[in-house]
Protein backbone atom coordinates (compact mmCIF):
# COMPACT_ATOMS: atom_id res chain seq x y z
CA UNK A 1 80.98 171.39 280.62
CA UNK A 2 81.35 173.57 277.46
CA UNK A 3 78.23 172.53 275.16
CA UNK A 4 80.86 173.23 272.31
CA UNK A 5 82.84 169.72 273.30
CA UNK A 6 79.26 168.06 274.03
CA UNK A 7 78.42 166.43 270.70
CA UNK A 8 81.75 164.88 270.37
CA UNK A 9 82.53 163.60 273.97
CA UNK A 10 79.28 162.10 273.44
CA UNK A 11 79.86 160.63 270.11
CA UNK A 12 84.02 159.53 270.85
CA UNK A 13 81.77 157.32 274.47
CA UNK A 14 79.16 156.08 272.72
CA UNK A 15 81.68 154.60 269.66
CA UNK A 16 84.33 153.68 272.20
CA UNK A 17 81.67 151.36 273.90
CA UNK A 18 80.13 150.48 270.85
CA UNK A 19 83.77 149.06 269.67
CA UNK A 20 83.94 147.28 273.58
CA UNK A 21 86.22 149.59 274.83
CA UNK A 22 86.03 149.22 278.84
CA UNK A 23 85.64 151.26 281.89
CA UNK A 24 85.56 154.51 280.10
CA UNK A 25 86.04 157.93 281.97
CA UNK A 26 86.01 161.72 280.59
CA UNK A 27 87.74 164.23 282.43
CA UNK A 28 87.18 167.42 281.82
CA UNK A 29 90.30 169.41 282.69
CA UNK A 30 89.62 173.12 281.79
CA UNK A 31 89.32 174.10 284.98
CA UNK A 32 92.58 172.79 286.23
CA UNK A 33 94.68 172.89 283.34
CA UNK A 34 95.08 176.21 281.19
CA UNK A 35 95.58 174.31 277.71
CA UNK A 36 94.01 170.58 278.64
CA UNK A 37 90.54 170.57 277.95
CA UNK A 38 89.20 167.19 278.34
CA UNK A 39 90.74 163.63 278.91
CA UNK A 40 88.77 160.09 277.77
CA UNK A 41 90.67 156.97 279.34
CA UNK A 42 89.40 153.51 278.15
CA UNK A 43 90.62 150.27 278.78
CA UNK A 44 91.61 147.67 275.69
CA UNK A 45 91.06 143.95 275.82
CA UNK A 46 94.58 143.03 273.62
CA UNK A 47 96.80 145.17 271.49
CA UNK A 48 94.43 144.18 267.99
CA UNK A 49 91.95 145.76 270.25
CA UNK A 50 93.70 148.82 271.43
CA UNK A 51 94.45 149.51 267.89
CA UNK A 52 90.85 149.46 267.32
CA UNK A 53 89.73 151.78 269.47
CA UNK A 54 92.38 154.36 269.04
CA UNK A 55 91.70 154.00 265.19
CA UNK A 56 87.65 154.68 265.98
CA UNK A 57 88.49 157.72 267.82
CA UNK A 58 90.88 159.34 265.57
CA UNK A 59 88.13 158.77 262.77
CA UNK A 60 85.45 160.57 264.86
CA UNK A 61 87.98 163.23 265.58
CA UNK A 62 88.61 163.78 261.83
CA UNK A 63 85.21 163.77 261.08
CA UNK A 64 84.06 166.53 263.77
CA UNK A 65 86.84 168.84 262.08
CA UNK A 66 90.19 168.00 264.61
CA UNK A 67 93.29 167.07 263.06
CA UNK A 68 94.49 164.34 265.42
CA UNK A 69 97.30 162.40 265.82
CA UNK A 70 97.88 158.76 267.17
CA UNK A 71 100.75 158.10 268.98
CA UNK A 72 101.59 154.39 269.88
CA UNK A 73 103.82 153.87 272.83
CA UNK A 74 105.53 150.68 271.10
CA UNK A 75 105.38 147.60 273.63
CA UNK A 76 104.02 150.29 276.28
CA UNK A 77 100.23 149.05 275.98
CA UNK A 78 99.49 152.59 276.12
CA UNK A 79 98.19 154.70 272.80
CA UNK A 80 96.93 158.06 272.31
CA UNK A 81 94.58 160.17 270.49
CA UNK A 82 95.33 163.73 270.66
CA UNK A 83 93.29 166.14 269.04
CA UNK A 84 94.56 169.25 271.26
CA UNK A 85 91.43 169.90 272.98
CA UNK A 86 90.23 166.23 273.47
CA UNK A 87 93.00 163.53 274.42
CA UNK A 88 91.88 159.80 274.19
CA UNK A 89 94.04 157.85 275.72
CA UNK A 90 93.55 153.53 275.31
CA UNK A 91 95.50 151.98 277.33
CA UNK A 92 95.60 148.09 278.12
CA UNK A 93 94.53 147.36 281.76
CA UNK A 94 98.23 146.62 283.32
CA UNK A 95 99.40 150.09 281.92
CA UNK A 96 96.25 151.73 282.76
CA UNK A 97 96.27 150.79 286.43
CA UNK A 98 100.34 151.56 286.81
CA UNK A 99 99.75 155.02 285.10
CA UNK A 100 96.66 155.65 287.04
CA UNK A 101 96.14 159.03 285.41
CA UNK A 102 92.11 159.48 287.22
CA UNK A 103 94.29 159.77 290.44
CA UNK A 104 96.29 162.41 288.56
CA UNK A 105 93.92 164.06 287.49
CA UNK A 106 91.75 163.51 290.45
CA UNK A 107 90.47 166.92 290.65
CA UNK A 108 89.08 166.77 287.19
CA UNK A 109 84.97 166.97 286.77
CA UNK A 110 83.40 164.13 285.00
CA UNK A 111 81.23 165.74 282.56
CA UNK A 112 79.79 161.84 281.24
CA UNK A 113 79.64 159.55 284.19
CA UNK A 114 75.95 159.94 284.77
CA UNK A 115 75.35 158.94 280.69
């Protein structure tokens, strides 16, 4: 992993569980992908809660200097975070297991899943 995407994969985890965000999983894509860098997928307990999450990570984007933007998918149960470089995508269980996007992105390295 690129130590200059350490500090805030590290920091958008450890707030997403600290808000109860579930089952979370960082891809990182750079190897696969020539403009994706890294993915975080996390799971949301209700919509209130999804909202929650996606609002915690666009904060700790901001703060760390990216400019992102949230886009809600309506009644989709599926929001994301993208700051370019670093996606965060909160989806609600149903949507995350039809969308399945760690089998997409199956060949991606987990940088976090020993943390």
């Amino acid at each position: 992993m690129n130590n200059s995407y350490e500090n805030i994969l590290i920091d958008l985890k450890n707030a997403l569980e600290a808000k109860k965000g579930e089952e979370i999983a960082v891809l990182d894509l750079s190897k696969i992908h020539s403009y994706l860098h890294f993915f975080i997928i996390v799971t949301a307990g209700s919509r209130i809660h999804s909202r929650s999450l996606a609002n915690e990570a666009a904060q700790i984007m901001g703060e760390a200097g990216y400019n992102p933007r949230m886009t809600p998918h309506g009644g989709s149960g599926w929001t994301i975070v993208d700051g370019f470089e670093i996606v965060v995508h909160v989806f609600l269980e149903e949507e995350r297991e039809y969308y399945n996007l760690e089998h997409l992105w199956a060949d991606a390295a987990r940088p976090l899943s020993h943390s």
